[in-house]
N, C-alpha and C. Protein backbone atom coordinates (compact mmCIF):
# COMPACT_ATOMS: atom_id res chain seq x y z
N UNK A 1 -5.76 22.75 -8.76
CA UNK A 1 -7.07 22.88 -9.39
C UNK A 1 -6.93 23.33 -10.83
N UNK A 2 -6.04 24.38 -11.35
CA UNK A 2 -5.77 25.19 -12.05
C UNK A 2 -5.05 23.63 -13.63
N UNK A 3 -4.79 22.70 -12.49
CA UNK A 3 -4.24 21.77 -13.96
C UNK A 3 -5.05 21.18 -14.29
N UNK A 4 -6.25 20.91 -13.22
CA UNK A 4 -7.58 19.80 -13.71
C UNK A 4 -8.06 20.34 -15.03
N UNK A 5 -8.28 21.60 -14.94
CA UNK A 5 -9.09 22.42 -15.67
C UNK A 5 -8.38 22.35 -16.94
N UNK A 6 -7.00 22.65 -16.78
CA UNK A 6 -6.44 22.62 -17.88
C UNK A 6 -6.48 20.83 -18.53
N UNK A 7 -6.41 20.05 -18.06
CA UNK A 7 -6.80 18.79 -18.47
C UNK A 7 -7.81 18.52 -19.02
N UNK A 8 -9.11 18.99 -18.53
CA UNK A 8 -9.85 18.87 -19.00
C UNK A 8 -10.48 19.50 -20.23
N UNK A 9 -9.59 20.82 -20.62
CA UNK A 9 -9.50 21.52 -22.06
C UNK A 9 -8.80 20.64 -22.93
N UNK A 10 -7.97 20.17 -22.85
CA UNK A 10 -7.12 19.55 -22.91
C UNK A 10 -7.74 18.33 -24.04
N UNK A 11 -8.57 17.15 -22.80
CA UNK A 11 -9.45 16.65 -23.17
C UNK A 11 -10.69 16.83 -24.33
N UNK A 12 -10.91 17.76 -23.94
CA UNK A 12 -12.12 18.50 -24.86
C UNK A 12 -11.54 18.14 -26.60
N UNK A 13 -10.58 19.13 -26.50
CA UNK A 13 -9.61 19.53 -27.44
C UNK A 13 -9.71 18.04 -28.46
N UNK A 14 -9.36 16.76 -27.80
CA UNK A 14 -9.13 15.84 -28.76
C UNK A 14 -10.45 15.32 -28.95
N UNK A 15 -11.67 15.57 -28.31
CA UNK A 15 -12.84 14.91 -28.82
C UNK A 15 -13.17 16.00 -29.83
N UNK A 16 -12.99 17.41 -29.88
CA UNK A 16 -13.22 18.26 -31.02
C UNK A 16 -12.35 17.25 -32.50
N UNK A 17 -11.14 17.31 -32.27
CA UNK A 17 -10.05 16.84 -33.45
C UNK A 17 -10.32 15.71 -33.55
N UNK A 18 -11.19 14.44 -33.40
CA UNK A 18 -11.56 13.21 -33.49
C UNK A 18 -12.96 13.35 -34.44
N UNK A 19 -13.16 14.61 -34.66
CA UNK A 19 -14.93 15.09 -35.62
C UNK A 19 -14.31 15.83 -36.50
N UNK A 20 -13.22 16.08 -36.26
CA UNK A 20 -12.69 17.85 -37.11
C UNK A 20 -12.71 16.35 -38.86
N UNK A 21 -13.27 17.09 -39.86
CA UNK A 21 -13.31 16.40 -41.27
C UNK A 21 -12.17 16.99 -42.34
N UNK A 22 -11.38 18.79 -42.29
CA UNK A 22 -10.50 19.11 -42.67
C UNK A 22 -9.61 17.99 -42.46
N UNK A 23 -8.47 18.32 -43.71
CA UNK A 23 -6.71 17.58 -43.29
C UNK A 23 -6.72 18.42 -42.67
N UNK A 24 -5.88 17.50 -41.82
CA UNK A 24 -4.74 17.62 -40.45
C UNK A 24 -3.80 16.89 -40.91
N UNK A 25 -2.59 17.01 -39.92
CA UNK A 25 -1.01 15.80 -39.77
C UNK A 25 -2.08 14.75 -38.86
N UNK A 26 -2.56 13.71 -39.52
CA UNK A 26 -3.00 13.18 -38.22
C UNK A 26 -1.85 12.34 -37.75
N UNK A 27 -0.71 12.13 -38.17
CA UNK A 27 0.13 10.92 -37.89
C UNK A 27 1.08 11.63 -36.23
N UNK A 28 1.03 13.13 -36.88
CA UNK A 28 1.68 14.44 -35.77
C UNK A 28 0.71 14.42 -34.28
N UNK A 29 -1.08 13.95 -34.74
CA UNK A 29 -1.75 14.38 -33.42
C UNK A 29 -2.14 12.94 -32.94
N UNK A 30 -1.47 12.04 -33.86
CA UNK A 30 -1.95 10.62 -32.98
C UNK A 30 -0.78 10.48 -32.48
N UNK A 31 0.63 10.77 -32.57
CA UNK A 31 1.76 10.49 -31.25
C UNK A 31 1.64 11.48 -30.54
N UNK A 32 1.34 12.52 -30.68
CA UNK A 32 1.12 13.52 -29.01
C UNK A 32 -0.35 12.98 -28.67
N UNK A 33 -1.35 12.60 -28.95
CA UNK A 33 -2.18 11.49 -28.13
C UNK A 33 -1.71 10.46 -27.29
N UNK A 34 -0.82 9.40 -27.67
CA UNK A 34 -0.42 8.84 -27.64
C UNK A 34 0.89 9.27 -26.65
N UNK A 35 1.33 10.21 -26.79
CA UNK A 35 2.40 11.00 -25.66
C UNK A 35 1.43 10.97 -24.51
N UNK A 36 0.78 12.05 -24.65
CA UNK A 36 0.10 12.15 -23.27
C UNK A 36 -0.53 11.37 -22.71
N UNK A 37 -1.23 10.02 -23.42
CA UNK A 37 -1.75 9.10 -22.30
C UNK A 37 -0.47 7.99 -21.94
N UNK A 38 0.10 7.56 -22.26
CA UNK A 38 1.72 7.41 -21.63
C UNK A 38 2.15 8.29 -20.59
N UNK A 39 2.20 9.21 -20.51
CA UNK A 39 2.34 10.22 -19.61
C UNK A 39 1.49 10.42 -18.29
N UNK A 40 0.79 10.11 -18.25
CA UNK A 40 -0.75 9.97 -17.87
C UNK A 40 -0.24 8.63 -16.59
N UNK A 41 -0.01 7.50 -17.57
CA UNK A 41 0.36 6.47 -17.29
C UNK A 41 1.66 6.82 -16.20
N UNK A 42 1.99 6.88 -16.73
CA UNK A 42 3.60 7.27 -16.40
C UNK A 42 3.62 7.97 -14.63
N UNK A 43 2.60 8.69 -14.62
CA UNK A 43 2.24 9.11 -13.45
C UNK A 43 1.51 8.50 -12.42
N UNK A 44 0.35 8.09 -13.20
CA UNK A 44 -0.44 6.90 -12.07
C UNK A 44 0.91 5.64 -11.73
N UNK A 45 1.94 5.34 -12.07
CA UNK A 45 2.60 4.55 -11.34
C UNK A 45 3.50 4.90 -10.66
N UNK A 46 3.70 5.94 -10.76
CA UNK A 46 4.68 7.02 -10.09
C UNK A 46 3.85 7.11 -8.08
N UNK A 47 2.69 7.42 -8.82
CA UNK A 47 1.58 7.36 -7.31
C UNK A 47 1.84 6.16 -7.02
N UNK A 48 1.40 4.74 -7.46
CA UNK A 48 1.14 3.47 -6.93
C UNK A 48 3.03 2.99 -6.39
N UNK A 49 4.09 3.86 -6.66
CA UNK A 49 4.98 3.55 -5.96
C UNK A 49 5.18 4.18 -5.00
N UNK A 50 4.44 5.23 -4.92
CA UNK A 50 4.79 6.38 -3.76
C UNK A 50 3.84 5.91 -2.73
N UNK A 51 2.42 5.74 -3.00
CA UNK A 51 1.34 5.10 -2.42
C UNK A 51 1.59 4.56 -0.31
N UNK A 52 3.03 3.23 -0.69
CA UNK A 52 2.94 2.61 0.34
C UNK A 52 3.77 3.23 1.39
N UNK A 53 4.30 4.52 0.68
CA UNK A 53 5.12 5.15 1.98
C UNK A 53 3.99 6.25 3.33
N UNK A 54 3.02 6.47 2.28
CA UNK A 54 1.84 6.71 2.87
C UNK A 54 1.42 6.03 3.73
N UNK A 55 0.79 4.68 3.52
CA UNK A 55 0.45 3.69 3.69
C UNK A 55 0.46 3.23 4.61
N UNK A 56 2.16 3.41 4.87
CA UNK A 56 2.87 2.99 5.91
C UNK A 56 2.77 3.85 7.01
N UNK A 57 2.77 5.67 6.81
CA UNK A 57 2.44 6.62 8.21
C UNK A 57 1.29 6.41 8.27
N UNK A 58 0.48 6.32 7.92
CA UNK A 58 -1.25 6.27 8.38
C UNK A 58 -1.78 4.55 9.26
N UNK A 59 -0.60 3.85 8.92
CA UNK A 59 -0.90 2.52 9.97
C UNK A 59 -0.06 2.63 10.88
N UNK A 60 1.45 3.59 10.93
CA UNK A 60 1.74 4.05 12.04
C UNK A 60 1.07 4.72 12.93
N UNK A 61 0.19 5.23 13.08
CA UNK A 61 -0.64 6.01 13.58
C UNK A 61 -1.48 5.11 14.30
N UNK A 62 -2.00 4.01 14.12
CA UNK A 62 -2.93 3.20 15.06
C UNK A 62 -1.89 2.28 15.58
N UNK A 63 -0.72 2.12 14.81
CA UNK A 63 0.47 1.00 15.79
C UNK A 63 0.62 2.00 16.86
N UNK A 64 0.73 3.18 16.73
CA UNK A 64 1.46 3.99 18.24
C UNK A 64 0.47 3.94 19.07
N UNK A 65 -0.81 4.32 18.69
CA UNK A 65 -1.92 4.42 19.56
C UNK A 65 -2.16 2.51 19.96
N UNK A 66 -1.79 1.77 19.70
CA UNK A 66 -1.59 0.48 20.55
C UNK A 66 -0.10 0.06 21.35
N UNK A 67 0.91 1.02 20.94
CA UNK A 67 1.83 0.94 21.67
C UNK A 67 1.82 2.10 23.09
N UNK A 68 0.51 2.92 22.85
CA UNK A 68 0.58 3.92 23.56
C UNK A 68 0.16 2.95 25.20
N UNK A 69 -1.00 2.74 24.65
CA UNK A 69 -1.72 1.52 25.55
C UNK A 69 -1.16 0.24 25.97
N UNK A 70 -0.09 -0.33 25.17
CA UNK A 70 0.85 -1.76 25.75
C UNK A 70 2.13 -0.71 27.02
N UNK A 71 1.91 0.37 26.79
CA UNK A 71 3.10 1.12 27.66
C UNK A 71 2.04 1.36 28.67
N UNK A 72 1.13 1.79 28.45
CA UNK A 72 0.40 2.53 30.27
C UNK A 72 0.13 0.95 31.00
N UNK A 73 -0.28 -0.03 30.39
CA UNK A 73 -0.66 -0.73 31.07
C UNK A 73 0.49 -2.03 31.84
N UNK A 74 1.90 -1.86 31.27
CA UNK A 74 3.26 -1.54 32.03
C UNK A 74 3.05 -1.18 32.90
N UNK A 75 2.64 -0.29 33.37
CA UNK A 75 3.17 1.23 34.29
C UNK A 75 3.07 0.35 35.65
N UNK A 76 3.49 0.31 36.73
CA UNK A 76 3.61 -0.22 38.26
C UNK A 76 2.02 -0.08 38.83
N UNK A 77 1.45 1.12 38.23
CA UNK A 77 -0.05 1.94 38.70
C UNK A 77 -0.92 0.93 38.84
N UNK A 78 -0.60 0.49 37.17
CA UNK A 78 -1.77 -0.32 36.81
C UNK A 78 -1.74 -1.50 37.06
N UNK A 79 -3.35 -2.28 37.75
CA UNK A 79 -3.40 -3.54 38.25
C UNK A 79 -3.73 -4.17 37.36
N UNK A 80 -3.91 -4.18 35.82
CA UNK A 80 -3.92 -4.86 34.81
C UNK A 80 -2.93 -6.16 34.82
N UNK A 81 -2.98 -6.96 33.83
CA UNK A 81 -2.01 -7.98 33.52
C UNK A 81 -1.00 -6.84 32.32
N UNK A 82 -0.16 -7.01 31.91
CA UNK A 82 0.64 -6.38 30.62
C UNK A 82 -0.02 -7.36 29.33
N UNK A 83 0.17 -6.48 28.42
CA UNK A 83 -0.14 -7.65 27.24
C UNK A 83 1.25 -8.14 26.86
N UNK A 84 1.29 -9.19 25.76
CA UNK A 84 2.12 -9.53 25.46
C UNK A 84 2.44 -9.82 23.69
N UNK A 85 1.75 -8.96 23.26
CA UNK A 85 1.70 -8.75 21.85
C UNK A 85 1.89 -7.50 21.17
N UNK A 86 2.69 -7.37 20.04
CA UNK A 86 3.59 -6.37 19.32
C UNK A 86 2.90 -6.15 17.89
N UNK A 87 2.98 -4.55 17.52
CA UNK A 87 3.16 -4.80 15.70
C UNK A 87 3.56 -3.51 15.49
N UNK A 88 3.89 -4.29 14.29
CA UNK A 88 5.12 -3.56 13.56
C UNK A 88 4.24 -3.08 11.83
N UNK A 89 4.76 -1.90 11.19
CA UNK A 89 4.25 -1.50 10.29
C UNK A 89 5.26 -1.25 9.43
N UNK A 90 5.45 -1.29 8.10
CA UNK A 90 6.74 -1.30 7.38
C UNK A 90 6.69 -1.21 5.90
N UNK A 91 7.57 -0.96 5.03
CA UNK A 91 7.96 -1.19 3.69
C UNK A 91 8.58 -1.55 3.33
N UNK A 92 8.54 -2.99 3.01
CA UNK A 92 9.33 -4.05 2.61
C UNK A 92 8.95 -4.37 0.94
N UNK A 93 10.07 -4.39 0.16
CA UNK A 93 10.20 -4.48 -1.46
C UNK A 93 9.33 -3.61 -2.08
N UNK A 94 9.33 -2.43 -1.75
CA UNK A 94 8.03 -1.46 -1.74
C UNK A 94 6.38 -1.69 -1.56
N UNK A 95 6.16 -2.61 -0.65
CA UNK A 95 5.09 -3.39 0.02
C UNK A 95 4.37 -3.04 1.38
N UNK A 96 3.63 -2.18 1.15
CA UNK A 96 3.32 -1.98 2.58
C UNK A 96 3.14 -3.12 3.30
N UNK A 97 3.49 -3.31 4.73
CA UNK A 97 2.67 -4.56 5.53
C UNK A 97 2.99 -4.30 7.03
N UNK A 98 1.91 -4.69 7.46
CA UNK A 98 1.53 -4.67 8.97
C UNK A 98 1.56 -5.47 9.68
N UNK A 99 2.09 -6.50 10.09
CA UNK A 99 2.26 -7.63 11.09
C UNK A 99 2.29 -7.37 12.89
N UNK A 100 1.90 -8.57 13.27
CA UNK A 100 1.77 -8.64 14.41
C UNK A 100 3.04 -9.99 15.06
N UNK A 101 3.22 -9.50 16.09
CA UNK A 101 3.88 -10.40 16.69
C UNK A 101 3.91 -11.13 18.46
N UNK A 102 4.52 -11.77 18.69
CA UNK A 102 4.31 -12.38 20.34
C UNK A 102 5.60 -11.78 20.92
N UNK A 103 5.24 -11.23 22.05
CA UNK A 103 6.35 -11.29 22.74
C UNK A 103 6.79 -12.23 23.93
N UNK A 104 7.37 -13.05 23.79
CA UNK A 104 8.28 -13.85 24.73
C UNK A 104 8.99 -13.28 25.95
N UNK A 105 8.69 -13.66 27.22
CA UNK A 105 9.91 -12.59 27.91
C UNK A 105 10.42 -13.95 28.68
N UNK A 106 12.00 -13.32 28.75
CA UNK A 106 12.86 -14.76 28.92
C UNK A 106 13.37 -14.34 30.50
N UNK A 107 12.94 -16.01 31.01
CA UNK A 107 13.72 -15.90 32.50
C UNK A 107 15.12 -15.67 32.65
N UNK A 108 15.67 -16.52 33.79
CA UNK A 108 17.06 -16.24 33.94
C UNK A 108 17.58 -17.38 33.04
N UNK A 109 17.45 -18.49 33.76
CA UNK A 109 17.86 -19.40 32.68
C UNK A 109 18.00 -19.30 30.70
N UNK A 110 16.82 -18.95 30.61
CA UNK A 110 16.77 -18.49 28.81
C UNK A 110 18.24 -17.64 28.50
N UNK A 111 18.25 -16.62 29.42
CA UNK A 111 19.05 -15.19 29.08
C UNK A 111 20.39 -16.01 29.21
N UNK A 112 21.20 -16.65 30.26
CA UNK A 112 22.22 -17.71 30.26
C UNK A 112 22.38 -18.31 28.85
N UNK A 113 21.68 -18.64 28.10
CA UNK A 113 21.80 -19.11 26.68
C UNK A 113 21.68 -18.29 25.78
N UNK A 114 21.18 -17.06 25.82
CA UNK A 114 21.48 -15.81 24.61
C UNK A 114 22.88 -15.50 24.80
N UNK A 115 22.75 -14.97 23.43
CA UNK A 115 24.00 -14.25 23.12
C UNK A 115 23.71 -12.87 23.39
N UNK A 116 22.63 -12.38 22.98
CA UNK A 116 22.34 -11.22 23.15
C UNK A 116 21.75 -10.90 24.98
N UNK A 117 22.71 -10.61 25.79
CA UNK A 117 22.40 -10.28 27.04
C UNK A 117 21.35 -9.27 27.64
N UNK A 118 21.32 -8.23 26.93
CA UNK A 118 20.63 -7.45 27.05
C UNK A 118 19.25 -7.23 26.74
N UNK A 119 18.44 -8.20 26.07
CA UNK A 119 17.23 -8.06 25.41
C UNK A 119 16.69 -9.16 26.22
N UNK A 120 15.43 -8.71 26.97
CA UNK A 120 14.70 -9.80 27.93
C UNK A 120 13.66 -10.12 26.89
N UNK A 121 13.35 -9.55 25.89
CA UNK A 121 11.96 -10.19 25.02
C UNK A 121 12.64 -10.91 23.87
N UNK A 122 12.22 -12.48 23.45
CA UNK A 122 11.83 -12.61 22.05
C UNK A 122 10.82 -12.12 21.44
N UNK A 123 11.06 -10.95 20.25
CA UNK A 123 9.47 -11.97 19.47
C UNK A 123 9.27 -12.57 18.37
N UNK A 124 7.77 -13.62 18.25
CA UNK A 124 7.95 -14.14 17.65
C UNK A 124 7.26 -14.09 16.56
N UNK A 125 7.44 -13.93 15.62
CA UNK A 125 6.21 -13.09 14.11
C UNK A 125 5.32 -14.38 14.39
N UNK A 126 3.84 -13.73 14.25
CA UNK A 126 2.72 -14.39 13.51
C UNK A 126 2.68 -14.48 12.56
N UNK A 127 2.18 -15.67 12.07
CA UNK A 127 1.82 -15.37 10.65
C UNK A 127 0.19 -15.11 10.13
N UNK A 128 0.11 -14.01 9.01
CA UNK A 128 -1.52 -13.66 8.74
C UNK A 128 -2.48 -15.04 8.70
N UNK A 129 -1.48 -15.58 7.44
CA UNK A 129 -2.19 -16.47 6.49
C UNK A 129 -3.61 -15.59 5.40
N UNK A 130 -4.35 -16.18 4.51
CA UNK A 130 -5.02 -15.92 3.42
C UNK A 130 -5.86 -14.45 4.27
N UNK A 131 -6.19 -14.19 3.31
CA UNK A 131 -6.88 -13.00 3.23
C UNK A 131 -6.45 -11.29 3.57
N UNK A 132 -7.31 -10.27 4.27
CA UNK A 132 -6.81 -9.27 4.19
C UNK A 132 -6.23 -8.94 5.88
N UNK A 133 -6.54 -10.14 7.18
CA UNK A 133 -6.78 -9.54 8.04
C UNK A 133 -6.43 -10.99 8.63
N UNK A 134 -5.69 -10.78 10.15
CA UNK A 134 -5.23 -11.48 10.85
C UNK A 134 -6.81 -12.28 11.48
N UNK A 135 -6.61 -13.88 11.82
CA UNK A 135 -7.85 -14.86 12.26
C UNK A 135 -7.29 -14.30 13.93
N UNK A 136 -9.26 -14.37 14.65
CA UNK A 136 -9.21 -13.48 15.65
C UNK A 136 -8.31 -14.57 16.83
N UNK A 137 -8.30 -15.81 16.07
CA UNK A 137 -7.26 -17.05 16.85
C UNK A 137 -6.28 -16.61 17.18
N UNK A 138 -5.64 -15.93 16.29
CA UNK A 138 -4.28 -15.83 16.35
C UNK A 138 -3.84 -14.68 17.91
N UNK A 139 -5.47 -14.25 18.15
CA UNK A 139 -5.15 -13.24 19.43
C UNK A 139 -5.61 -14.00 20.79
N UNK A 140 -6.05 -15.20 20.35
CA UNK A 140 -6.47 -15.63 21.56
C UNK A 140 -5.68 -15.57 23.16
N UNK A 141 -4.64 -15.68 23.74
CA UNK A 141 -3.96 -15.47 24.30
C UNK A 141 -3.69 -14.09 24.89
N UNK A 142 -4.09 -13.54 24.16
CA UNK A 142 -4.20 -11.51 24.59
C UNK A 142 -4.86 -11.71 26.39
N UNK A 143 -4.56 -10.28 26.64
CA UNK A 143 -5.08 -9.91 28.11
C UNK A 143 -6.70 -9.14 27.00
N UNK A 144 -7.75 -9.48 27.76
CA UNK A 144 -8.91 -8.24 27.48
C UNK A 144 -9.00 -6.92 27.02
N UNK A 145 -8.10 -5.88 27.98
CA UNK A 145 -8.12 -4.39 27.33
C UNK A 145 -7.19 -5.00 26.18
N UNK A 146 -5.99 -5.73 25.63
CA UNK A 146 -5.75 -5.99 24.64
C UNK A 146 -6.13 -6.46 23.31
N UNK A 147 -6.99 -7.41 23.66
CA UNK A 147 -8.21 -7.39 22.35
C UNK A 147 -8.56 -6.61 21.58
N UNK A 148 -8.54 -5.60 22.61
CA UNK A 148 -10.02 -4.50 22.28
C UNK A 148 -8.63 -3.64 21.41
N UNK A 149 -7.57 -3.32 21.92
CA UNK A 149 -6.70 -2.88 20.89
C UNK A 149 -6.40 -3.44 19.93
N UNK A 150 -6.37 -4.27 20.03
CA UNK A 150 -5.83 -5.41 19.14
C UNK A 150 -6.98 -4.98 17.56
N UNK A 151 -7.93 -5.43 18.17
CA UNK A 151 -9.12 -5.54 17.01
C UNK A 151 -9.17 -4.39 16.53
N UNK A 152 -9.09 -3.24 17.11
CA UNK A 152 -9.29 -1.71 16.95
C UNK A 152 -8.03 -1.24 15.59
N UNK A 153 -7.01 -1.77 16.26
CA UNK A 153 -5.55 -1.32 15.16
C UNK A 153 -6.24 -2.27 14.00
N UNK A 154 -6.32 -3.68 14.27
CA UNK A 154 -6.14 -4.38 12.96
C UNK A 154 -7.11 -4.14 12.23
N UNK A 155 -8.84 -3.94 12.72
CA UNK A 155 -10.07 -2.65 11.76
C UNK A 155 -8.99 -1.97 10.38
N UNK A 156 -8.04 -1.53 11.49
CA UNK A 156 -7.29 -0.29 10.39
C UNK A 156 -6.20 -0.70 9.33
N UNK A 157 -5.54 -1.63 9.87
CA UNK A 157 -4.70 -2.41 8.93
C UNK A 157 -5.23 -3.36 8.11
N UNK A 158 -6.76 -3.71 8.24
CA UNK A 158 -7.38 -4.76 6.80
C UNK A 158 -7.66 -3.60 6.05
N UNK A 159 -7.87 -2.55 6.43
CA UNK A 159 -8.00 -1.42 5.15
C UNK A 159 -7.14 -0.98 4.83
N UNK A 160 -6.28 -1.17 5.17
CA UNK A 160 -5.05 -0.36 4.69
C UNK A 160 -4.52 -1.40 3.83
N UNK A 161 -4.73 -2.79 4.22
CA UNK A 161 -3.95 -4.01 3.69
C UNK A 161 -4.79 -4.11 2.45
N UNK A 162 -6.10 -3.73 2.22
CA UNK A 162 -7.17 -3.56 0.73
C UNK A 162 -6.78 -2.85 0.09
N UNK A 163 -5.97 -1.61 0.73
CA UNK A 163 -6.25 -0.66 -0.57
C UNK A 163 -4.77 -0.92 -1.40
N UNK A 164 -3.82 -1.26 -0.03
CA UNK A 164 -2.29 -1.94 -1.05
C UNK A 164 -2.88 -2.74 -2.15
N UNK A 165 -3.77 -3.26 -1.73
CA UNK A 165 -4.12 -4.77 -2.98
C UNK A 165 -4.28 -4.19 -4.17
N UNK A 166 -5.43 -2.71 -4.02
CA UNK A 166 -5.95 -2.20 -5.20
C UNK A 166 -4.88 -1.65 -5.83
N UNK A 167 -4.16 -0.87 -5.05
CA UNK A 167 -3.20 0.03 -5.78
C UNK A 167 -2.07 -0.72 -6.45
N UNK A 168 -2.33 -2.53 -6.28
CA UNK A 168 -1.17 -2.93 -6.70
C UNK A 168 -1.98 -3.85 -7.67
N UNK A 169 -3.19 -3.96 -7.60
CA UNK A 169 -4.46 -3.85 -9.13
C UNK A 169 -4.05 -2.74 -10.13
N UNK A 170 -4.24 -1.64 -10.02
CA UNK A 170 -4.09 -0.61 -10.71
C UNK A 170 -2.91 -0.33 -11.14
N UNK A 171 -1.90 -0.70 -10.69
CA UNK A 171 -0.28 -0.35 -11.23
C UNK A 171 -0.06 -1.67 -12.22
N UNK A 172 -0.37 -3.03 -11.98
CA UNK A 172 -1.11 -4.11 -13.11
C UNK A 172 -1.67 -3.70 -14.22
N UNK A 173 -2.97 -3.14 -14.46
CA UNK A 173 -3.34 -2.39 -15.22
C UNK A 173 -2.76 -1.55 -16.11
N UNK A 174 -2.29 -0.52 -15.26
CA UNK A 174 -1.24 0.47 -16.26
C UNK A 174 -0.28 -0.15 -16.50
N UNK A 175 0.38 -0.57 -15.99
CA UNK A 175 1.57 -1.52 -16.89
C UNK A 175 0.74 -1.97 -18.12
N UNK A 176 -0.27 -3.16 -17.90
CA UNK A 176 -0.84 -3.99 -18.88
C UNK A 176 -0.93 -2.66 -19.78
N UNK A 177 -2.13 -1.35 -19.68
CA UNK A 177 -2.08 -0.67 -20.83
C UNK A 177 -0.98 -0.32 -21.26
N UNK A 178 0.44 0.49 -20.43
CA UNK A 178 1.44 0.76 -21.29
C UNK A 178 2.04 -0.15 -22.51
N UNK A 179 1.93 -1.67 -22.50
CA UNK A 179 2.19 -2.40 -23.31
C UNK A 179 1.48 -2.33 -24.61
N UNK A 180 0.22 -2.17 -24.26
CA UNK A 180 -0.99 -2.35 -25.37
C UNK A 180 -0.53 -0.94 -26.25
N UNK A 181 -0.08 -0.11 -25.62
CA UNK A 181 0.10 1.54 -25.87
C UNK A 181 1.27 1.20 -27.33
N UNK A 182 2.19 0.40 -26.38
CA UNK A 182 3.82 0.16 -27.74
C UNK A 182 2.74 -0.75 -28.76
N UNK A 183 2.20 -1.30 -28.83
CA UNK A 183 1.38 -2.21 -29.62
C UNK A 183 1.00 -1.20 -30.66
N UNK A 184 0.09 -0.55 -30.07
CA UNK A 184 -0.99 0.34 -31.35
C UNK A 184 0.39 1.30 -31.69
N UNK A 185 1.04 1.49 -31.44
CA UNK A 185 1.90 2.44 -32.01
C UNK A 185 2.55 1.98 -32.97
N UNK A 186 3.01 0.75 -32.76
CA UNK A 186 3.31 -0.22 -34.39
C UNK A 186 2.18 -0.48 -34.99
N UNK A 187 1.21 -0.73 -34.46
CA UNK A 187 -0.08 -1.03 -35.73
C UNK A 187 -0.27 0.50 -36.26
N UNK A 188 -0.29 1.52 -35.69
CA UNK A 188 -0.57 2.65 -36.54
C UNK A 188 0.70 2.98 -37.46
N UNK A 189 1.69 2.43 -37.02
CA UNK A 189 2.87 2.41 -37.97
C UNK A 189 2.63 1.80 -39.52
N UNK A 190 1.81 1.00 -39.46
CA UNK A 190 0.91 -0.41 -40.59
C UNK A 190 0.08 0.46 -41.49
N UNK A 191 -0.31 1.76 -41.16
CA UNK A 191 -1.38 2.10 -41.81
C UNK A 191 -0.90 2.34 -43.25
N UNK A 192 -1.58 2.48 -43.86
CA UNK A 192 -1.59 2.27 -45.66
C UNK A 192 -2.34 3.15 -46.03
N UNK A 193 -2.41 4.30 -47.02
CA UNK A 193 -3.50 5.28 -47.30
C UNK A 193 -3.67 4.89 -49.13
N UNK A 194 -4.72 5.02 -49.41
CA UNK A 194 -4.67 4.72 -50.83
C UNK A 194 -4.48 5.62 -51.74
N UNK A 195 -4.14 5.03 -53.07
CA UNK A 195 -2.73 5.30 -54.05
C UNK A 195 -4.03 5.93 -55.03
């Protein structure tokens, strides 16, 4: 709290020195301007890289709570069907993403042709396609109580999959301004005062 405040003096400070009519160094208070919103910068992308590791525990959190439910309904107890659909939550090229997948479970015959003996499931990635959120097609095949998970997790992963978008809007942005930033710093380099 204690730095907002100070930011915001901070702030103050240069809309006072933007009226102040005395000399000043102004060449001294336009690169520490110029420092600190670089800096500024410098930080908001610091967040938008840190962002998807977040990103990533908070959609863990509804993947478990659908893996919680693909496990009870396993259980011998239950007279359910099992579902047969997976997802996975991750950070890939510093990218949050949430995918879904099929699971395959292989007879005897199949397993005779793996190499890998031990693994009775393929699976097989879906793909999203356009937008923020898996087509409800792609679940058609689900058992019922699976749907209802299904739809419930992925609610949470089109928002989660929006706000990656924004935050990877906004790290665009600051880049774009840091450039504009080296720009005016050579044009104020240009300035000319008269003789």
């Amino acid at each position: 709290m204690q730095d907002y405040i100070e930011q915001d003096r901070l702030a103050f400070n240069w809309h006072q020195l933007a009226h102040y009519r005395d000399e000043f160094n102004e060449s001294e208070y336009f690169e520490k301007a110029l420092s600190q919103s670089e800096m500024l910068l410098d930080e908001i992308i610091k967040i938008t890289r840190q962002e998807p590791f977040r990103l990533e525990f908070m959609a863990s959190c509804f993947a478990s709570n659908f893996w919680r439910f693909n496990r009870h309904y396993r259980s011998p107890d239950i007279s359910e069907v099992p579902g047969r659909f997976g997802c996975r939550v991750r950070v890939k090229d510093n990218k949050f993403e949430a995918s879904w997948y099929l699971n395959v479970f292989l007879d005897e015959e199949d397993m005779k042709r793996r190499k890998n003996k031990h693994q009775k499931v393929r699976s097989v990635h879906i793909p999203k396609g356009p937008g923020s959120r898996y087509r409800p097609s792609s679940f058609s095949k689900a058992q019922d109580w699976e749907k209802v998970k299904i739809n419930y997790a992925e609610d949470a992963f089109q928002l989660l999959r929006e706000i990656r978008h924004e935050m990877d809007n906004i790290r665009k942005k600051v880049e774009m301004c840091q450039r504009r930033f080296i720009k005016l710093r050579a044009h104020f380099e240009l300035m000319e005062e008269p003789k």
